[in-house]
PDB file of N, CA and C in Angstrom:
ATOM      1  N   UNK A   1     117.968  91.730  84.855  1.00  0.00           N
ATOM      2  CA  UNK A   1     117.300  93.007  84.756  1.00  0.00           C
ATOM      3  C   UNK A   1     115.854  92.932  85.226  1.00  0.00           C
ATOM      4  N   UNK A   2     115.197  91.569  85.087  1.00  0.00           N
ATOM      5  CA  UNK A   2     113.637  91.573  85.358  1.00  0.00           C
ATOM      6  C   UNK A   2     113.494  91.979  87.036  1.00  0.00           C
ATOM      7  N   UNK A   3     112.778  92.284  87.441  1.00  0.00           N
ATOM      8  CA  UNK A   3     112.286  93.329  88.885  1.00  0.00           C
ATOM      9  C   UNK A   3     112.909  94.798  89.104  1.00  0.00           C
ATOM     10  N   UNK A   4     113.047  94.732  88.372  1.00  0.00           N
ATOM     11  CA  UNK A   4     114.016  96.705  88.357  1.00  0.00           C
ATOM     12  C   UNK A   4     112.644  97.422  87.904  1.00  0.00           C
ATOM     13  N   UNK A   5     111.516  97.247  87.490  1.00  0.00           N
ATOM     14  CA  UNK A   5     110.417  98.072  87.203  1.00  0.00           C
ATOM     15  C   UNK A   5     109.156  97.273  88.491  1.00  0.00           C
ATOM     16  N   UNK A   6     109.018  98.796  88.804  1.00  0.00           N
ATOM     17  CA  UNK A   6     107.580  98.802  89.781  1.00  0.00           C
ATOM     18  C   UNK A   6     106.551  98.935  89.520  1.00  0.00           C
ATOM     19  N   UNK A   7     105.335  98.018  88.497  1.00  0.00           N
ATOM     20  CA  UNK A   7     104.944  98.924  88.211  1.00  0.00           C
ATOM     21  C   UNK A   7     103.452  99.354  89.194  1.00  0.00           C
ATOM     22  N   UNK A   8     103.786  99.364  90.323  1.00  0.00           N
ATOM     23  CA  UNK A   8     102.941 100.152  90.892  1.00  0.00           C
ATOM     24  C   UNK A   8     103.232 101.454  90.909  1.00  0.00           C
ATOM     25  N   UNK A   9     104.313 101.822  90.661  1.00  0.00           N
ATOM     26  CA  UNK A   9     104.429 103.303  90.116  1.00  0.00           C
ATOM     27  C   UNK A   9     103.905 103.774  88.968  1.00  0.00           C
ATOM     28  N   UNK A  10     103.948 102.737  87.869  1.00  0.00           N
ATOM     29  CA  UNK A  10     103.465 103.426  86.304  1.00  0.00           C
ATOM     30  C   UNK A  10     102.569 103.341  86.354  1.00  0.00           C
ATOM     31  N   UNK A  11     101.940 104.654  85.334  1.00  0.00           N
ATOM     32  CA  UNK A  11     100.754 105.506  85.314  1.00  0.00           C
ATOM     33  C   UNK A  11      99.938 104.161  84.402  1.00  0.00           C
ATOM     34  N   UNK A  12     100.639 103.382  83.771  1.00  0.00           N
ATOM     35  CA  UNK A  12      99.580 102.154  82.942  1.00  0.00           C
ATOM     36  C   UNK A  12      99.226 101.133  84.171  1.00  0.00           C
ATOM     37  N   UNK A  13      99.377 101.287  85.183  1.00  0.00           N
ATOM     38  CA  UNK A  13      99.048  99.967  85.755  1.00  0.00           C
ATOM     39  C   UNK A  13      97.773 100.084  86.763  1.00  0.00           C
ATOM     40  N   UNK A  14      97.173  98.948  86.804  1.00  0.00           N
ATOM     41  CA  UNK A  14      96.086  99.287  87.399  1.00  0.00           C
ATOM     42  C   UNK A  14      95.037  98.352  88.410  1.00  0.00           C
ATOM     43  N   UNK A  15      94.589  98.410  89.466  1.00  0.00           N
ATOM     44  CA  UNK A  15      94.029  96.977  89.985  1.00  0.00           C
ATOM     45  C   UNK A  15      92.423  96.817  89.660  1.00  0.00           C
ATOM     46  N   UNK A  16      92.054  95.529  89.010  1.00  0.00           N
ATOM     47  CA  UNK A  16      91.098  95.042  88.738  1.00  0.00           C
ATOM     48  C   UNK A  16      89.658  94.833  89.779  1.00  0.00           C
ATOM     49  N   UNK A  17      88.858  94.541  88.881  1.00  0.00           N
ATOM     50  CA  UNK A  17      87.644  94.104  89.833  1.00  0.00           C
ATOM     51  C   UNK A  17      87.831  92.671  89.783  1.00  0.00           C
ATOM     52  N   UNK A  18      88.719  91.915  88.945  1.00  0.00           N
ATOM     53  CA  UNK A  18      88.753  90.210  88.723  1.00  0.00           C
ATOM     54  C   UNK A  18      89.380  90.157  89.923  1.00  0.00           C
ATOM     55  N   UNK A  19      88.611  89.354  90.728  1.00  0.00           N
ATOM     56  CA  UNK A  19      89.870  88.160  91.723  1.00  0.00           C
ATOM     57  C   UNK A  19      90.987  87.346  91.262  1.00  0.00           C
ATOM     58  N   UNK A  20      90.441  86.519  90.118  1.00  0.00           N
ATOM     59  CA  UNK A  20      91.612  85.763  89.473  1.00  0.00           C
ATOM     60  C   UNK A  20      92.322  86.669  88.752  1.00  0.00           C
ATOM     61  N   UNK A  21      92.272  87.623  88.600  1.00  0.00           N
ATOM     62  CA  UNK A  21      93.221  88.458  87.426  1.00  0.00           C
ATOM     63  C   UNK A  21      93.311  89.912  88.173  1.00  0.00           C
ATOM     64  N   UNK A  22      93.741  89.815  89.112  1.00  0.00           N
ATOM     65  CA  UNK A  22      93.895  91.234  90.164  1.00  0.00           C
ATOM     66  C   UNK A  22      94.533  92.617  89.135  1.00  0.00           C
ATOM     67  N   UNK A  23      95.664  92.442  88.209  1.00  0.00           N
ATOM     68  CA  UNK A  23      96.876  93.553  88.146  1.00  0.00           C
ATOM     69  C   UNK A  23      96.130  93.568  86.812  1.00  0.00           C
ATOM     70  N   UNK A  24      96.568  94.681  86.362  1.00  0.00           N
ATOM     71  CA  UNK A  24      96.217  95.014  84.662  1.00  0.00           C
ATOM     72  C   UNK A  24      97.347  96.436  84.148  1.00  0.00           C
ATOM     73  N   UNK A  25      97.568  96.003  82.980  1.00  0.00           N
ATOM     74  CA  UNK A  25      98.133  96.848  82.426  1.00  0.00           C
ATOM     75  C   UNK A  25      97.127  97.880  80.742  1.00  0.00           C
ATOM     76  N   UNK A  26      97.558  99.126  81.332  1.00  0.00           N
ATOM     77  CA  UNK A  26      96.300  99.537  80.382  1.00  0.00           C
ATOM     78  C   UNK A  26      97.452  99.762  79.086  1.00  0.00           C
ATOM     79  N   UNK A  27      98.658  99.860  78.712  1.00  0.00           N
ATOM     80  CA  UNK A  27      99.429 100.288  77.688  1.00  0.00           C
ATOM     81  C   UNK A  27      99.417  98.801  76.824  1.00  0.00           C
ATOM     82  N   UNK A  28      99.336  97.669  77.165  1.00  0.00           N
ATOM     83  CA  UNK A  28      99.486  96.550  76.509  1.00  0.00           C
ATOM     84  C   UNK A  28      98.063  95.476  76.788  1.00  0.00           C
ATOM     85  N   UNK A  29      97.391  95.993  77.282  1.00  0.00           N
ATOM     86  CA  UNK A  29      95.981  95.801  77.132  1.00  0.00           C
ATOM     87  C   UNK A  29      95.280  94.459  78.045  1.00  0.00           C
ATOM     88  N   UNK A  30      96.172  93.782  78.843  1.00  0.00           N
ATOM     89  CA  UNK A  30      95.828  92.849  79.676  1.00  0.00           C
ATOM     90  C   UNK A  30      95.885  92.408  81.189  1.00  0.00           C
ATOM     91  N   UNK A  31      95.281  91.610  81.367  1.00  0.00           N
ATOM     92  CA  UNK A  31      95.076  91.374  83.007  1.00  0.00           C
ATOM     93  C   UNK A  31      95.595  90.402  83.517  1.00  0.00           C
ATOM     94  N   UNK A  32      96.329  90.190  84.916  1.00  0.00           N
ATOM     95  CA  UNK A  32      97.315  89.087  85.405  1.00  0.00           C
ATOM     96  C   UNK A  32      96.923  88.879  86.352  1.00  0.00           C
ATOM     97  N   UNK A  33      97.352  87.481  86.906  1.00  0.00           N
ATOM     98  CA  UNK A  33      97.605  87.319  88.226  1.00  0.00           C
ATOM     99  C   UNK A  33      99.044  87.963  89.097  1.00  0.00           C
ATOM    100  N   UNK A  34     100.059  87.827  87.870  1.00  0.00           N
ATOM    101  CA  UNK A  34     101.217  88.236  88.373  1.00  0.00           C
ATOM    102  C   UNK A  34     101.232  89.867  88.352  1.00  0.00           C
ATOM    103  N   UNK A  35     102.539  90.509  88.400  1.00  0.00           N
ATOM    104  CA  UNK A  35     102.764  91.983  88.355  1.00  0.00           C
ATOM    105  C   UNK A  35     103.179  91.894  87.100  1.00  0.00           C
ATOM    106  N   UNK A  36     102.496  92.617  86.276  1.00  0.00           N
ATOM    107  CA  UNK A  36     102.476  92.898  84.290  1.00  0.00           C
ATOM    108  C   UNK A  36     104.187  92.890  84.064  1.00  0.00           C
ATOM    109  N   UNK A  37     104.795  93.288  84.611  1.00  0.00           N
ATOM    110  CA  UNK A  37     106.202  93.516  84.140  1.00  0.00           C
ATOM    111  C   UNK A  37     106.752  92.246  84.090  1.00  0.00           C
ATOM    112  N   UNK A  38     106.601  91.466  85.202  1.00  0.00           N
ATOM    113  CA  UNK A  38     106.859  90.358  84.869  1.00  0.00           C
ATOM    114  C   UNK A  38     106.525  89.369  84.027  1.00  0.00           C
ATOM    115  N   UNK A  39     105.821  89.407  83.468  1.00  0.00           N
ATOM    116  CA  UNK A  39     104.912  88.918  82.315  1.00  0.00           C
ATOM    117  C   UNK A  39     105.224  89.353  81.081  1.00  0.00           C
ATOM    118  N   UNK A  40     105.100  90.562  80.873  1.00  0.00           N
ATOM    119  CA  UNK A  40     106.249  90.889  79.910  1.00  0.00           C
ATOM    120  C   UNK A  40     107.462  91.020  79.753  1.00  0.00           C
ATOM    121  N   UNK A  41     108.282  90.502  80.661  1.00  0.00           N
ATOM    122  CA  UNK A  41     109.397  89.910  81.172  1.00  0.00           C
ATOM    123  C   UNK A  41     109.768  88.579  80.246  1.00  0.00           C
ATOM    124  N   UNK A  42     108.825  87.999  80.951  1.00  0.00           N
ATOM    125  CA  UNK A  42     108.867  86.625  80.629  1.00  0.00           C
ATOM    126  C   UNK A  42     108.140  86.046  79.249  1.00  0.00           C
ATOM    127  N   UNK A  43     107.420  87.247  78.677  1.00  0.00           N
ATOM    128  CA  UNK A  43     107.077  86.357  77.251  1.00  0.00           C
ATOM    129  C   UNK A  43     108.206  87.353  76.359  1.00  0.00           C
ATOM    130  N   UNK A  44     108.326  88.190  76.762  1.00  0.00           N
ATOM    131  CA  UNK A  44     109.431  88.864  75.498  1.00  0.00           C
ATOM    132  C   UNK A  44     110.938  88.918  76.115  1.00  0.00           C
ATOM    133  N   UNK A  45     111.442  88.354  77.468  1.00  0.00           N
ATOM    134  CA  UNK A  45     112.794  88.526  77.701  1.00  0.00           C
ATOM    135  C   UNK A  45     113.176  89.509  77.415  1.00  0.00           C
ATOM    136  N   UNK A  46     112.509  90.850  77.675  1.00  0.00           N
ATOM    137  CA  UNK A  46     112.723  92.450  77.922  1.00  0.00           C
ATOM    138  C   UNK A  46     112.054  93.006  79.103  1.00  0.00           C
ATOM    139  N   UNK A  47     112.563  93.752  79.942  1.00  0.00           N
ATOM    140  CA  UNK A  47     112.432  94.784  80.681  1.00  0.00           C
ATOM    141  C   UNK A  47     110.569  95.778  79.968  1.00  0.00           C
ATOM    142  N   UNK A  48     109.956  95.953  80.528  1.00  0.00           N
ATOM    143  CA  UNK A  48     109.099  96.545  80.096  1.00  0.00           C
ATOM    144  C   UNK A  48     109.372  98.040  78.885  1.00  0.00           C
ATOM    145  N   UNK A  49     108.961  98.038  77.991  1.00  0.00           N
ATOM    146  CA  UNK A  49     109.187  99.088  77.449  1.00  0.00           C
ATOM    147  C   UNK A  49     108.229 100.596  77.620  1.00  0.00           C
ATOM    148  N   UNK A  50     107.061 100.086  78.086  1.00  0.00           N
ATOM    149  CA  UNK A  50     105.869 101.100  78.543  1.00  0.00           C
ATOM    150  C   UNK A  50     105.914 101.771  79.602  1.00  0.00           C
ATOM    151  N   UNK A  51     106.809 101.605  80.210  1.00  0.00           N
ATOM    152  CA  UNK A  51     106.734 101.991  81.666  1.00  0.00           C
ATOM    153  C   UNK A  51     107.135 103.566  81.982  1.00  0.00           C
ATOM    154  N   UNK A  52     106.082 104.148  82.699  1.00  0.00           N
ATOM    155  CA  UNK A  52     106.273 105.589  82.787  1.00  0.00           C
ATOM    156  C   UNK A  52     105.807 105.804  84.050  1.00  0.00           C
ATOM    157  N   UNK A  53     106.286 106.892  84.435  1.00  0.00           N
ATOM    158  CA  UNK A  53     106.400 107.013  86.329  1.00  0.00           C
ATOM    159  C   UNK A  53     105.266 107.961  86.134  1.00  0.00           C
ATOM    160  N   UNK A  54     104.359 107.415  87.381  1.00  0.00           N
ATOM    161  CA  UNK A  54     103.092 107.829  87.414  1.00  0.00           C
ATOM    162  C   UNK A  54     103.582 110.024  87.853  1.00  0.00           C
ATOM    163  N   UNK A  55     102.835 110.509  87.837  1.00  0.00           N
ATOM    164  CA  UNK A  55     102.822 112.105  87.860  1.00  0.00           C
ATOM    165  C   UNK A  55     102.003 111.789  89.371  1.00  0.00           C
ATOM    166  N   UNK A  56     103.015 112.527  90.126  1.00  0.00           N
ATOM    167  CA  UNK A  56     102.640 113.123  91.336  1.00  0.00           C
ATOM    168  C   UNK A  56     101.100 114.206  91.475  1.00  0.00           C
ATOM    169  N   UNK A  57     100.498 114.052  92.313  1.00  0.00           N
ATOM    170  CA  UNK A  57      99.373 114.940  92.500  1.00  0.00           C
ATOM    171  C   UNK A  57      99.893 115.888  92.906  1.00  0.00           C
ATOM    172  N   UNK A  58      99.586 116.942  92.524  1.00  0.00           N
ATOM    173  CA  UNK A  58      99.842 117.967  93.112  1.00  0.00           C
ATOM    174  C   UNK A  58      98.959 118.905  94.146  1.00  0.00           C
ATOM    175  N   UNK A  59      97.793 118.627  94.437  1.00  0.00           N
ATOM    176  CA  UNK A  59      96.831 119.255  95.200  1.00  0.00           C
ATOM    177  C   UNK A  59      96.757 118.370  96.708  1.00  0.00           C
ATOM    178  N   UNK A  60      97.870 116.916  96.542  1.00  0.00           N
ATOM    179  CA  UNK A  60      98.194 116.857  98.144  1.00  0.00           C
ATOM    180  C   UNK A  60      98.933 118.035  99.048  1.00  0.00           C
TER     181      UNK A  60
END
């Protein structure tokens, strides 16, 4: 199941000013080198549970 979430789509994810710690997740409060899902992948052997599809702009 782990890579089935993008989360460059979810509205929690976010890119850093750290070089060493590029990706961040704002729903679980930390910063990676890897892509957050995977990380919470891999310390809880679950699929992300936070994950919410970012909202389209609408004024494109």
């Amino acid at each position: 199941m782990a890579g089935k979430i993008n989360c460059r789509n979810c509205k929690y994810h976010y890119i850093t000013w750290d070089s060493n710690m590029p990706y961040g997740c704002k729903a679980f409060g930390f910063k990676t080198r890897q892509i957050p899902s995977l990380v919470v992948f891999q310390s809880s052997g679950k699929d992300c549970q936070a994950y919410e599809q970012k909202q389209k702009d609408s004024r494109k």
